[in-house]
PDB file of N, CA and C in Angstrom:
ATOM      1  N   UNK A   1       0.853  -1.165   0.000  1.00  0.00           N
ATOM      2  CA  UNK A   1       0.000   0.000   0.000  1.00  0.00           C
ATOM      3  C   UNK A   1       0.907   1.238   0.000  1.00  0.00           C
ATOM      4  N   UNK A   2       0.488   1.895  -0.561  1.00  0.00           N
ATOM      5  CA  UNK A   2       1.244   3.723  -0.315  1.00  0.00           C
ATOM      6  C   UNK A   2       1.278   3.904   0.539  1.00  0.00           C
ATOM      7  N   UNK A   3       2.517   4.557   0.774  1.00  0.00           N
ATOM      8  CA  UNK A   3       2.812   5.103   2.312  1.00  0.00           C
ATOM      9  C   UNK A   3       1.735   6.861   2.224  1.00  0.00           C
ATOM     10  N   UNK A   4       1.306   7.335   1.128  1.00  0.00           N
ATOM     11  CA  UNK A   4       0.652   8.201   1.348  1.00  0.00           C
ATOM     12  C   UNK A   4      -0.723   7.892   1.867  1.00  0.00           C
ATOM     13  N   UNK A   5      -1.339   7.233   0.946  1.00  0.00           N
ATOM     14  CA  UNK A   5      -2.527   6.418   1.213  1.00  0.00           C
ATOM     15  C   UNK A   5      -2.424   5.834   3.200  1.00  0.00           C
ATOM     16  N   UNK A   6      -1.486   5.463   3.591  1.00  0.00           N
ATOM     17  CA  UNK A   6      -1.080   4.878   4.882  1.00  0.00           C
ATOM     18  C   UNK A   6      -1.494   5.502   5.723  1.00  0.00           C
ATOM     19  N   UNK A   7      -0.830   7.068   5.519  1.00  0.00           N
ATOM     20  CA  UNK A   7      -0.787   8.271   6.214  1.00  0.00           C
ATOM     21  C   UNK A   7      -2.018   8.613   6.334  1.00  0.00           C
ATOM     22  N   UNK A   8      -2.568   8.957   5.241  1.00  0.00           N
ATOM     23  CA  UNK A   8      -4.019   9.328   5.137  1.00  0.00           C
ATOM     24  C   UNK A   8      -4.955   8.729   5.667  1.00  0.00           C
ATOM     25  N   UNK A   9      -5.089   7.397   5.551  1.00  0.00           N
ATOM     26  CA  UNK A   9      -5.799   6.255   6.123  1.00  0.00           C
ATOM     27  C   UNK A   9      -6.109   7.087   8.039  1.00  0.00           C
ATOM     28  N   UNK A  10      -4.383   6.549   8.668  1.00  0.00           N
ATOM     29  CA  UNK A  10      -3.989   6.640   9.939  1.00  0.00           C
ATOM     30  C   UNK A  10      -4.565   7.877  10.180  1.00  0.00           C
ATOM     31  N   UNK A  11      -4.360   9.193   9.488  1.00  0.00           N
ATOM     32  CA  UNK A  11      -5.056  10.585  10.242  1.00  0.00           C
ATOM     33  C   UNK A  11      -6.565  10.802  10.211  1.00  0.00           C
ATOM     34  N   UNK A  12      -7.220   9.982   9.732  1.00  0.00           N
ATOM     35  CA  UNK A  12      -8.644  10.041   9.550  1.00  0.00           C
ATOM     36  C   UNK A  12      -8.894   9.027  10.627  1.00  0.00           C
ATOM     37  N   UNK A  13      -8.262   7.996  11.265  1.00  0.00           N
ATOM     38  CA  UNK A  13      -8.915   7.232  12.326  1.00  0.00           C
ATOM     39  C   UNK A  13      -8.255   7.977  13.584  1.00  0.00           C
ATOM     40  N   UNK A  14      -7.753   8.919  13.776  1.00  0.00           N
ATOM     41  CA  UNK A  14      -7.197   9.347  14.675  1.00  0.00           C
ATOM     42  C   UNK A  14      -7.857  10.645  14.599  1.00  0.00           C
ATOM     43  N   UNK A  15      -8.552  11.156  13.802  1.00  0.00           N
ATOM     44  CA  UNK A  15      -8.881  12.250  14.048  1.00  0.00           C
ATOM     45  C   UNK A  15     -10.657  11.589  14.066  1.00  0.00           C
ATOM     46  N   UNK A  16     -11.092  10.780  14.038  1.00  0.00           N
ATOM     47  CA  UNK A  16     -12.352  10.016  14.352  1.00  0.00           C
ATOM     48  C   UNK A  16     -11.966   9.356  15.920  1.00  0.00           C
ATOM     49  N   UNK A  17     -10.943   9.319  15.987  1.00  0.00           N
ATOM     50  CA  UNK A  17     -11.110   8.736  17.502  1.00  0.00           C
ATOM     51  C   UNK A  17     -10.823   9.836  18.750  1.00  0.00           C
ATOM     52  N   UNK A  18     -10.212  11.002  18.279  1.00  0.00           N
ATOM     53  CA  UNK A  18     -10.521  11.990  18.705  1.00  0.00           C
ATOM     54  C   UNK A  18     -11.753  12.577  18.494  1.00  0.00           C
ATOM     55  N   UNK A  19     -12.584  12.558  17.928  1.00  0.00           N
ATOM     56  CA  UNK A  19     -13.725  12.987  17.865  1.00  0.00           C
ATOM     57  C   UNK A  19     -14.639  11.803  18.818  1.00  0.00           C
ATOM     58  N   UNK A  20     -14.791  10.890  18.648  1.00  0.00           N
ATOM     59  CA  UNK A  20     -15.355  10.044  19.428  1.00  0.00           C
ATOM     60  C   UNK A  20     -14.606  10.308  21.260  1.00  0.00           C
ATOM     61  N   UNK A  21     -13.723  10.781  21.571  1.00  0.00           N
ATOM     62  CA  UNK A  21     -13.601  11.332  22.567  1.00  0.00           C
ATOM     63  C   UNK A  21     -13.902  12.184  23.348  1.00  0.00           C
ATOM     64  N   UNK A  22     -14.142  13.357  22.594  1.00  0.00           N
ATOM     65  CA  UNK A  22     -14.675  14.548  22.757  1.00  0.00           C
ATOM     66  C   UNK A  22     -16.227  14.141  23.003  1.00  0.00           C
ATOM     67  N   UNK A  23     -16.924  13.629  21.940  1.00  0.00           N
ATOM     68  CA  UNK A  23     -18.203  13.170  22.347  1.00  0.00           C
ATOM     69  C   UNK A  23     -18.692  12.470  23.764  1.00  0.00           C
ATOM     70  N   UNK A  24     -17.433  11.618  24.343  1.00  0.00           N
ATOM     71  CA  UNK A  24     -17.866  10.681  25.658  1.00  0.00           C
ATOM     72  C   UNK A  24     -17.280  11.731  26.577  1.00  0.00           C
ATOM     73  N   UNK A  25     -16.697  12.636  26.239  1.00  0.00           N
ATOM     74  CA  UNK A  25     -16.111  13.453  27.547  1.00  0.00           C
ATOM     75  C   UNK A  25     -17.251  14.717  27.359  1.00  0.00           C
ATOM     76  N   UNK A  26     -17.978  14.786  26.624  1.00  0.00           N
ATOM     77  CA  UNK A  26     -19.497  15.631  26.577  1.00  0.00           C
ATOM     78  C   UNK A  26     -20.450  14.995  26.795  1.00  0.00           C
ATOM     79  N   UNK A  27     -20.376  13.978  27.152  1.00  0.00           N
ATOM     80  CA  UNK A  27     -21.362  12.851  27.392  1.00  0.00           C
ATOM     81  C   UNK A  27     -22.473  12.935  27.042  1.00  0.00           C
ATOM     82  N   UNK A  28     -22.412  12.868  25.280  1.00  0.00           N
ATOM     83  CA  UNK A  28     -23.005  13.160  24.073  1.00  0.00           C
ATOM     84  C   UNK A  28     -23.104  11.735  23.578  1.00  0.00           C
ATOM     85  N   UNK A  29     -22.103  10.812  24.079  1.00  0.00           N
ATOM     86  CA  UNK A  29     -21.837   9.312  24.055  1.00  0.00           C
ATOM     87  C   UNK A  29     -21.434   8.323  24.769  1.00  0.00           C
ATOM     88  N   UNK A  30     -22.462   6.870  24.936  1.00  0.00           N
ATOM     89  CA  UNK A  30     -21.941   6.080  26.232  1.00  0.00           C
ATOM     90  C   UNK A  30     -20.958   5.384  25.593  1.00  0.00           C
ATOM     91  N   UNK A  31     -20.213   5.407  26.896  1.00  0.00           N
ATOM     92  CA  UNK A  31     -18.914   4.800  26.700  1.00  0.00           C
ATOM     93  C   UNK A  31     -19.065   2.876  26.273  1.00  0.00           C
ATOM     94  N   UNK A  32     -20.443   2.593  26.594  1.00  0.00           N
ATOM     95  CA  UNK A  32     -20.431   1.072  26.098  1.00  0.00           C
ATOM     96  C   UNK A  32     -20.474   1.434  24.779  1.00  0.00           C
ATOM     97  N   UNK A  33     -21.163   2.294  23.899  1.00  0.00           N
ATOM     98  CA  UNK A  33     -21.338   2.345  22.601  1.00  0.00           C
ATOM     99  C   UNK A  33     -20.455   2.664  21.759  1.00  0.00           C
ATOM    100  N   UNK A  34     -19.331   3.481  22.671  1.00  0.00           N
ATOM    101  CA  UNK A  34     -17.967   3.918  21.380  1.00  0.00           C
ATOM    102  C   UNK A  34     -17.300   2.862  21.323  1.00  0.00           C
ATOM    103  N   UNK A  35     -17.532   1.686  22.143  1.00  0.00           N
ATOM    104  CA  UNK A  35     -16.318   0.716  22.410  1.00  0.00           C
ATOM    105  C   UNK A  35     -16.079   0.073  21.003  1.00  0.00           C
ATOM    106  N   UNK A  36     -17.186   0.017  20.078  1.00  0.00           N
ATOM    107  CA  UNK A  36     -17.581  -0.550  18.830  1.00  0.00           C
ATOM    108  C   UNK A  36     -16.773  -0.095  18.036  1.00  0.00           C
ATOM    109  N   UNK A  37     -16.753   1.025  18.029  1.00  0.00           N
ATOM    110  CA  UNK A  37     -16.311   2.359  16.847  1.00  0.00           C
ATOM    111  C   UNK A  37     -14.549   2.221  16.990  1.00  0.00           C
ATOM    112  N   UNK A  38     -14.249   2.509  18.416  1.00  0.00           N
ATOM    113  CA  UNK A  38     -12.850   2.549  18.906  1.00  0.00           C
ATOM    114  C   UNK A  38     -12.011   1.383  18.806  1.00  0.00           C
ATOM    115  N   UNK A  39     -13.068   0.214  18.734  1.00  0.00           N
ATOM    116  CA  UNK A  39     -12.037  -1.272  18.217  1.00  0.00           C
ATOM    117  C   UNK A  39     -12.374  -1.220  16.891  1.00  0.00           C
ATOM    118  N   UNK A  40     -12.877  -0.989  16.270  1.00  0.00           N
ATOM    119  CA  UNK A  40     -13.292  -1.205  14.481  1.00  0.00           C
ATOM    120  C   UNK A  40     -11.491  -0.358  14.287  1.00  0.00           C
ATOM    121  N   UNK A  41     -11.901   1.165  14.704  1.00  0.00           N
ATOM    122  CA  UNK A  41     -10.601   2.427  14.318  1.00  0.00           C
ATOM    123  C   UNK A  41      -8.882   1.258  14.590  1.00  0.00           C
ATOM    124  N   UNK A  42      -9.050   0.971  15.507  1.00  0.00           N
ATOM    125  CA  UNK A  42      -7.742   0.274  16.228  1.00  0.00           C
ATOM    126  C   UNK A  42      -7.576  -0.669  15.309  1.00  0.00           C
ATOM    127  N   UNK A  43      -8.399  -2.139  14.722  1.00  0.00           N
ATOM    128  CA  UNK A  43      -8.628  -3.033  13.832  1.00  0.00           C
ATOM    129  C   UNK A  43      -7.609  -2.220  12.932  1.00  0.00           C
ATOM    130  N   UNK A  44      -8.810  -1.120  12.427  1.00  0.00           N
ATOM    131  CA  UNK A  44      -8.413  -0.486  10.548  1.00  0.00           C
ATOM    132  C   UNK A  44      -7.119   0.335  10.926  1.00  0.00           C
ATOM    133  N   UNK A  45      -6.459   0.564  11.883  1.00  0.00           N
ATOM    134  CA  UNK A  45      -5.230   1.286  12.147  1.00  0.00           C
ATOM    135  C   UNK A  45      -4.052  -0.008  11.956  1.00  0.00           C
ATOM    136  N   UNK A  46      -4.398  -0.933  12.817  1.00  0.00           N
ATOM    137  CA  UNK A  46      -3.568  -2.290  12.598  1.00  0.00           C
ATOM    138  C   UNK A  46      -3.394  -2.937  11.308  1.00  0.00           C
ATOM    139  N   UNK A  47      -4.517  -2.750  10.748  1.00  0.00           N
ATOM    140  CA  UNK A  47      -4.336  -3.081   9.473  1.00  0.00           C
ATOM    141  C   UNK A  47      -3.990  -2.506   8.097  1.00  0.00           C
ATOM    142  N   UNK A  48      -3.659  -1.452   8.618  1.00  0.00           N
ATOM    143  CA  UNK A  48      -3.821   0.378   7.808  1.00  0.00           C
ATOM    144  C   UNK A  48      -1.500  -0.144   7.825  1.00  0.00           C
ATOM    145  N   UNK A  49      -1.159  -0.174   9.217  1.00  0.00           N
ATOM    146  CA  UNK A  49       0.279  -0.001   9.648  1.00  0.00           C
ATOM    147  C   UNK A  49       0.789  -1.811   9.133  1.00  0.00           C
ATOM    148  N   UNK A  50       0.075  -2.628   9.030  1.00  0.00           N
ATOM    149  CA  UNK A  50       0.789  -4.446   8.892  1.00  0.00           C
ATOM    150  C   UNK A  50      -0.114  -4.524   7.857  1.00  0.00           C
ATOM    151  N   UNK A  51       0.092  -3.698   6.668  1.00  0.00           N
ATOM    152  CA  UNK A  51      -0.627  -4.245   5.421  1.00  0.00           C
ATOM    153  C   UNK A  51      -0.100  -5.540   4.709  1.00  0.00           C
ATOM    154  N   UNK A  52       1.245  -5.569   4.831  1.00  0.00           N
ATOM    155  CA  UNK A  52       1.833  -7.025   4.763  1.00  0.00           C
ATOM    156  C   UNK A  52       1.276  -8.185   4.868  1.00  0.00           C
ATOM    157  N   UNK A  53       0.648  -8.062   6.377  1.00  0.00           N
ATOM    158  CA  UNK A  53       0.275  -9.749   6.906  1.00  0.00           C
ATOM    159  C   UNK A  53      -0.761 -10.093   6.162  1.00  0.00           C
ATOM    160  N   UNK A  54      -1.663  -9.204   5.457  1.00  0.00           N
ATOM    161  CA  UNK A  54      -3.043  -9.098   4.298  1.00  0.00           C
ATOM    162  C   UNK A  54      -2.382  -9.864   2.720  1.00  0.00           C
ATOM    163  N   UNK A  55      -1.122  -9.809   2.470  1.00  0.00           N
ATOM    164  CA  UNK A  55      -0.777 -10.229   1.267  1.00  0.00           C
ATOM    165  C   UNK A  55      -1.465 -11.341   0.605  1.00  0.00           C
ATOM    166  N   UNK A  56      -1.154 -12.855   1.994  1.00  0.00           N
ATOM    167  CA  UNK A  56      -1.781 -13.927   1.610  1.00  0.00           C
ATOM    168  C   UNK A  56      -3.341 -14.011   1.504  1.00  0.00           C
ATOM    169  N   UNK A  57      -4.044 -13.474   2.065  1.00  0.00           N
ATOM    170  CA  UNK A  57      -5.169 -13.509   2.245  1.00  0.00           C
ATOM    171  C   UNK A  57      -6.048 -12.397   0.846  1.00  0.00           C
ATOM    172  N   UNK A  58      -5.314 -11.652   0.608  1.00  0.00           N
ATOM    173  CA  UNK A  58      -4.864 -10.585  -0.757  1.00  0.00           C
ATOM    174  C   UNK A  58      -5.127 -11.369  -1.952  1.00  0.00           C
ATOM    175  N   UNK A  59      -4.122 -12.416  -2.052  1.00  0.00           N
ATOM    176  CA  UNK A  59      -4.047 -12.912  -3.519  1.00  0.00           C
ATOM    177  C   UNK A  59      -4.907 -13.914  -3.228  1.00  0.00           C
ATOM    178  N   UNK A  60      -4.939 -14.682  -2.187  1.00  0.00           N
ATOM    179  CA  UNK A  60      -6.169 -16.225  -1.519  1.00  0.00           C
ATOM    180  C   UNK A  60      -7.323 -15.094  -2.634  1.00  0.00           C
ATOM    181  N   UNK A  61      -7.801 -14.033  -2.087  1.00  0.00           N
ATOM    182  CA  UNK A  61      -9.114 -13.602  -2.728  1.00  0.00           C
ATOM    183  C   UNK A  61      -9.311 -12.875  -3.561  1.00  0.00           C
ATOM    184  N   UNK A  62      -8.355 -12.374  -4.361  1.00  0.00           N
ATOM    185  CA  UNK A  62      -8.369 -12.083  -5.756  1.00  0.00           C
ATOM    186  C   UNK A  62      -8.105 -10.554  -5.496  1.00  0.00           C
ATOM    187  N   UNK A  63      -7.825  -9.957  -4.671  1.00  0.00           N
ATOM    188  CA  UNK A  63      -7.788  -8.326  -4.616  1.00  0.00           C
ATOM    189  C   UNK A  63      -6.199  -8.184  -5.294  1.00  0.00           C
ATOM    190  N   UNK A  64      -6.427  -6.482  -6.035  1.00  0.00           N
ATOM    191  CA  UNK A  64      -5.143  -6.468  -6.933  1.00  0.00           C
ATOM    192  C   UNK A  64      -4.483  -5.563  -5.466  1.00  0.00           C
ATOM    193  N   UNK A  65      -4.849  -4.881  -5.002  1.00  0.00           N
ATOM    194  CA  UNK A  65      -4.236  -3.719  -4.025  1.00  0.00           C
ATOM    195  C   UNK A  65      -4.714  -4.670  -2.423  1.00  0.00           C
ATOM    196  N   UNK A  66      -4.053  -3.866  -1.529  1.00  0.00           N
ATOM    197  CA  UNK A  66      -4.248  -4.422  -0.136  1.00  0.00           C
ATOM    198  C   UNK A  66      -5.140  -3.295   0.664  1.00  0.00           C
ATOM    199  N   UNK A  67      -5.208  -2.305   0.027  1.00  0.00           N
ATOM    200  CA  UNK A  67      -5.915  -1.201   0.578  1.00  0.00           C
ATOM    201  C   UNK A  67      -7.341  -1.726  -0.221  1.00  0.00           C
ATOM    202  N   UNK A  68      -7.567  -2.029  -1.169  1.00  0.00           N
ATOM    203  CA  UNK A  68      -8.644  -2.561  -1.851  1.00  0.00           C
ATOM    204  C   UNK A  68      -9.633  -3.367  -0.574  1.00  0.00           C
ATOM    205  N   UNK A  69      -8.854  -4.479  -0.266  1.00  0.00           N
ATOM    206  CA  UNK A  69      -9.247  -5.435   1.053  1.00  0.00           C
ATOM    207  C   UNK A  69     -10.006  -4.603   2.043  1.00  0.00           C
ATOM    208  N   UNK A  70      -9.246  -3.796   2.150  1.00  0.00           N
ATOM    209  CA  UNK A  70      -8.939  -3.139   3.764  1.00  0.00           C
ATOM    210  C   UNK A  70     -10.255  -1.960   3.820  1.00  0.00           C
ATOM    211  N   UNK A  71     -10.883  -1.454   3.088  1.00  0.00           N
ATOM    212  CA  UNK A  71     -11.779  -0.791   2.209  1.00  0.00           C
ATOM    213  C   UNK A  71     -12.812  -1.935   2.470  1.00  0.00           C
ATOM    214  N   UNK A  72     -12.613  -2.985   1.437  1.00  0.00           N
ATOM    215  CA  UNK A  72     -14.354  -3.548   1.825  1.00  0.00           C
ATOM    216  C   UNK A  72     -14.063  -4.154   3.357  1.00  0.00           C
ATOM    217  N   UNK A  73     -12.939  -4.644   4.449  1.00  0.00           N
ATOM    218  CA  UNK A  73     -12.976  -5.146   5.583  1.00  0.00           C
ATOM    219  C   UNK A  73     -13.980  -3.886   5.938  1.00  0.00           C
ATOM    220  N   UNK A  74     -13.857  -3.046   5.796  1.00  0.00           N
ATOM    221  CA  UNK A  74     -14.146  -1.614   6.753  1.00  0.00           C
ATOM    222  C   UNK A  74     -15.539  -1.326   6.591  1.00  0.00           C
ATOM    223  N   UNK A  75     -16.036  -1.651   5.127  1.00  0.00           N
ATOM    224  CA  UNK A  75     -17.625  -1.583   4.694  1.00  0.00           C
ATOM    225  C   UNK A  75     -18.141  -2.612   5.561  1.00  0.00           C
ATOM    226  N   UNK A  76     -17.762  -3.821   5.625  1.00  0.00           N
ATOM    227  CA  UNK A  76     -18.104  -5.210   6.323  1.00  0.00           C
ATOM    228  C   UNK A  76     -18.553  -4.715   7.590  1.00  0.00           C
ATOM    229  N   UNK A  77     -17.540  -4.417   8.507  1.00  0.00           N
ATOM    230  CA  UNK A  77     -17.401  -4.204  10.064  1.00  0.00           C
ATOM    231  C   UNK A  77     -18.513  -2.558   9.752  1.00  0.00           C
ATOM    232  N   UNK A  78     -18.419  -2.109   9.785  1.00  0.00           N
ATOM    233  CA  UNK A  78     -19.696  -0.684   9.561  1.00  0.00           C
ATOM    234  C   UNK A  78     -21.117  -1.306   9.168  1.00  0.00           C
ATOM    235  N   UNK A  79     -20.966  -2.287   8.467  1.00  0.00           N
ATOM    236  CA  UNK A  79     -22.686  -3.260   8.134  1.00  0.00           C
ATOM    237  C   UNK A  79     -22.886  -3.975   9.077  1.00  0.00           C
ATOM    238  N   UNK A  80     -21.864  -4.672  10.044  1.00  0.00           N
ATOM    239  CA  UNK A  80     -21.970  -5.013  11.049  1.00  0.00           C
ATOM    240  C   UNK A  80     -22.771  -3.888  11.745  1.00  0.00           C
ATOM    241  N   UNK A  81     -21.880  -3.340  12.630  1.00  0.00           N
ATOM    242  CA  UNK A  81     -22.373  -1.701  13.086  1.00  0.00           C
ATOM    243  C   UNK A  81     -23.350  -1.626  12.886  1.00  0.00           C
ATOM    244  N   UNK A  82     -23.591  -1.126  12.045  1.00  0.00           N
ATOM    245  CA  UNK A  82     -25.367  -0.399  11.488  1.00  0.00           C
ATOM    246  C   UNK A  82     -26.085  -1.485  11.710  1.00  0.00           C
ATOM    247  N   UNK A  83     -25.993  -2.599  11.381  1.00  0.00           N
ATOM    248  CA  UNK A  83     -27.199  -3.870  11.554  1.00  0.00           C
ATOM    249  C   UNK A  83     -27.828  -3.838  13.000  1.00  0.00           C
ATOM    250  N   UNK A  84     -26.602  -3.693  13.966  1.00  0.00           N
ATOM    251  CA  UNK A  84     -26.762  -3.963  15.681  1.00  0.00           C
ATOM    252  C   UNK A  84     -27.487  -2.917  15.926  1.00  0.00           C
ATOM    253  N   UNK A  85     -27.007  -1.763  15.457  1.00  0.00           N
ATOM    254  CA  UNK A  85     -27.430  -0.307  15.698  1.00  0.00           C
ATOM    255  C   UNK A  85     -28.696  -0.522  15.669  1.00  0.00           C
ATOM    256  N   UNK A  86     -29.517  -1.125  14.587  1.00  0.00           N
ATOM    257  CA  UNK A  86     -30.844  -0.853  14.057  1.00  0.00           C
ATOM    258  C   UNK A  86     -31.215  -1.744  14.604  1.00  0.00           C
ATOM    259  N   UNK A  87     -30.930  -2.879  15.611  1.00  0.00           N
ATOM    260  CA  UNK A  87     -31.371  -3.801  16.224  1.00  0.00           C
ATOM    261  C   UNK A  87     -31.846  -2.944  17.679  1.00  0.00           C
ATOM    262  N   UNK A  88     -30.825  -2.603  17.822  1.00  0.00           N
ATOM    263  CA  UNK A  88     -31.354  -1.896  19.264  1.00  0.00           C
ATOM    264  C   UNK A  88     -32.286  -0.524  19.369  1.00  0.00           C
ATOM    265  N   UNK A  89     -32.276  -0.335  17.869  1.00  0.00           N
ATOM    266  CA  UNK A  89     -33.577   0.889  17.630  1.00  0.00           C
ATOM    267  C   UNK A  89     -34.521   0.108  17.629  1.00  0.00           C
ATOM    268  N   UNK A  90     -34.565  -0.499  16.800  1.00  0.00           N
ATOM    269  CA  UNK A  90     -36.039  -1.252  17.210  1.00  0.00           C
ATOM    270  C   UNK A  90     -35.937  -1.800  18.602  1.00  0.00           C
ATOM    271  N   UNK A  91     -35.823  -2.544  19.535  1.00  0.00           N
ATOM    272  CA  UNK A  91     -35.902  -2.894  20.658  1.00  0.00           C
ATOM    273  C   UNK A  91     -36.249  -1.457  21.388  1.00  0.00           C
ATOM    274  N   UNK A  92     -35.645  -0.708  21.504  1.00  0.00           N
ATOM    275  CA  UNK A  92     -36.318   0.764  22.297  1.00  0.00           C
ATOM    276  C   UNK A  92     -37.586   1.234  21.829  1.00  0.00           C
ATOM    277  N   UNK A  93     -37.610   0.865  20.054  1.00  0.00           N
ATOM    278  CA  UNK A  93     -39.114   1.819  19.714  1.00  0.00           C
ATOM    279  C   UNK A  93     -40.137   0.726  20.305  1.00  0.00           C
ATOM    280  N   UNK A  94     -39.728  -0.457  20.356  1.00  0.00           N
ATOM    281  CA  UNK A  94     -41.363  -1.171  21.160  1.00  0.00           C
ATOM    282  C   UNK A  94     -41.083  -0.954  22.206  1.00  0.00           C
ATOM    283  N   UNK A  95     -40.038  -0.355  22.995  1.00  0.00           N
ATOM    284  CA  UNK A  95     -40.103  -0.435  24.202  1.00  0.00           C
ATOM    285  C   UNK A  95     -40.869   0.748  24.643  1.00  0.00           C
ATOM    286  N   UNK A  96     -40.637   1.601  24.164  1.00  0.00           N
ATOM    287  CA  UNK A  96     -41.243   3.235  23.532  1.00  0.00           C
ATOM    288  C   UNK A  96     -42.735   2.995  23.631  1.00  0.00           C
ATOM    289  N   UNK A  97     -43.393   2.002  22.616  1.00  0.00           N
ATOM    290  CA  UNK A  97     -44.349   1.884  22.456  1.00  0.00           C
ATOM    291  C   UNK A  97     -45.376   1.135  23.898  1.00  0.00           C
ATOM    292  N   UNK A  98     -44.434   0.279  24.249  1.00  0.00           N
ATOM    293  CA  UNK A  98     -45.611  -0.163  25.393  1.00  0.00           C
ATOM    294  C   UNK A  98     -45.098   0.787  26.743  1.00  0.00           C
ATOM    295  N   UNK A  99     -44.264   1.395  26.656  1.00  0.00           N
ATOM    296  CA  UNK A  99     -44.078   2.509  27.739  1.00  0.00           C
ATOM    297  C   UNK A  99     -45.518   3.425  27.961  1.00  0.00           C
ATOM    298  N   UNK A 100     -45.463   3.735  26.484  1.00  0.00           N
ATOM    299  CA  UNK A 100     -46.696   5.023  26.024  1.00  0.00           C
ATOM    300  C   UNK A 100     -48.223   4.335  26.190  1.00  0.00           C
ATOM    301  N   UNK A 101     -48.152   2.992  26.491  1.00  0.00           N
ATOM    302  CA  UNK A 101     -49.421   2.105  26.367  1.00  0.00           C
ATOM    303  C   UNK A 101     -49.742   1.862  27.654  1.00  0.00           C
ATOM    304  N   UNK A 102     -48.796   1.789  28.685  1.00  0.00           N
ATOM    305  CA  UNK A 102     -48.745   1.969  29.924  1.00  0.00           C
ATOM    306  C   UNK A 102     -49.073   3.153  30.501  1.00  0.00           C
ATOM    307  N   UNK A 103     -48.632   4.077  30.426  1.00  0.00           N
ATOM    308  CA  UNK A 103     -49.147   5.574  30.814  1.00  0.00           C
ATOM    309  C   UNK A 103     -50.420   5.730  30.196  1.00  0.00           C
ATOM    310  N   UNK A 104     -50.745   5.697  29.077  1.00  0.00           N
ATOM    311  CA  UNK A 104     -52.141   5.983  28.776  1.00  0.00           C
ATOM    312  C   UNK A 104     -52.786   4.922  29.731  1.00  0.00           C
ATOM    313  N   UNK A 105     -53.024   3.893  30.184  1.00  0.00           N
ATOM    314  CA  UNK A 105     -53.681   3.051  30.812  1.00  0.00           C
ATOM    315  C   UNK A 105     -53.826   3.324  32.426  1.00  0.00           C
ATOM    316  N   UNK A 106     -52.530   4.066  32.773  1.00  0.00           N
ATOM    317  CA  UNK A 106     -52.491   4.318  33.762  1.00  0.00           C
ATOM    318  C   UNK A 106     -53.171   5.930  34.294  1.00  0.00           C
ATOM    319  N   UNK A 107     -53.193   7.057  32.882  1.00  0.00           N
ATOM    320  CA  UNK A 107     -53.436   7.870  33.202  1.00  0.00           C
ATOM    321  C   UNK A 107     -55.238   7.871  33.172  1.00  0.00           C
ATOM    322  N   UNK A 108     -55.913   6.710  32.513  1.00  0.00           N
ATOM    323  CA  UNK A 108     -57.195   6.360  32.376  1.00  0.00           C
ATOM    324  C   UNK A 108     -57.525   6.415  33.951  1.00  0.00           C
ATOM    325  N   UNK A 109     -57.374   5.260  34.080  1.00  0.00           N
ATOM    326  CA  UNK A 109     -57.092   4.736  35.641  1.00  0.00           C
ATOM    327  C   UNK A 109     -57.159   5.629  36.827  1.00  0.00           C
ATOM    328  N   UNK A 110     -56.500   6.572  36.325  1.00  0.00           N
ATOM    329  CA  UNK A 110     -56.199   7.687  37.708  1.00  0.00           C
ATOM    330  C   UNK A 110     -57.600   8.873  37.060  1.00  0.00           C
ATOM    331  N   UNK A 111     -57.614   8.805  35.749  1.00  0.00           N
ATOM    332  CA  UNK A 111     -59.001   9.890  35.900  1.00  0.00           C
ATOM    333  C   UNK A 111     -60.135   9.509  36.325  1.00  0.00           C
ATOM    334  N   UNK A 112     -60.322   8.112  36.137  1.00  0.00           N
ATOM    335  CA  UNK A 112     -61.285   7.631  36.538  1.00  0.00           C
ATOM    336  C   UNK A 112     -61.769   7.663  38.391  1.00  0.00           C
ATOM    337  N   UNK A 113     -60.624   7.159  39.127  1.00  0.00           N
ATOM    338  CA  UNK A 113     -60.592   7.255  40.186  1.00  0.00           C
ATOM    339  C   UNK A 113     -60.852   8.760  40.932  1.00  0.00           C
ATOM    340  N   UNK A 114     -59.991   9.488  40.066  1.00  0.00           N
ATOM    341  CA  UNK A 114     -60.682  10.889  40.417  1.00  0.00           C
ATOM    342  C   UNK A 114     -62.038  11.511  40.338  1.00  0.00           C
ATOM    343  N   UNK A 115     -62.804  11.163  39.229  1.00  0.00           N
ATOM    344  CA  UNK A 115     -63.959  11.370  39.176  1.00  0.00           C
ATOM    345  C   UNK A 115     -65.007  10.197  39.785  1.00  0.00           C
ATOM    346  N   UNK A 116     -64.786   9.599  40.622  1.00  0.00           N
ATOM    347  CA  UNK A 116     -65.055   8.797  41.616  1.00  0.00           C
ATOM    348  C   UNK A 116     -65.397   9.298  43.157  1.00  0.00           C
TER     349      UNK A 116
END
């Protein structure tokens, strides 16, 4: 891989993991949730700096470049990401939903008793 490309790679996960810092020290973000983001960055940094050890696994799958790989690894692990992400949105919006099904039931309940 280019050592420019290298460079470039490395200052964009470092300036994303500084940003993901700033966010948990504004506690704008839980710290269980960056843990995702901050091992993906570390992964694509390791693999960004030992593009080497990718060679065999490089030609095993037909890629002409190693940054090529390293590019769809990174789409992969982010579809990961987003899949979980949207797993746990939905789990909150029904949770959302019978929250709101509860209070209405409960706020029935209490008018009733009042006009009692």
């Amino acid at each position: 891989m280019d050592i420019k490309l290298k460079i470039f790679l490395l200052i964009i996960c470092v300036i994303f993991c500084f940003y993901i810092y700033q966010k948990i020290r504004k506690e704008q973000l839980q710290l269980r949730h960056s843990l995702i983001w901050l091992v993906t960055l570390f992964l694509l940094m390791l693999l960004t700096i030992f593009d080497e050890l990718l060679v065999p696994l490089k030609v095993f799958l037909g890629f002409e470049t190693t940054s090529n790989m390293i590019f769809l690894i990174g789409f992969f692990i982010i579809t990961l990401i987003i899949f979980s992400l949207t797993l746990k949105i939905s789990l909150l919006q029904m949770n959302v939903i019978t929250l709101t099904q509860e209070v209405a039931i409960m706020k029935k309940e209490i008018s009733k008793r009042g006009r009692n």
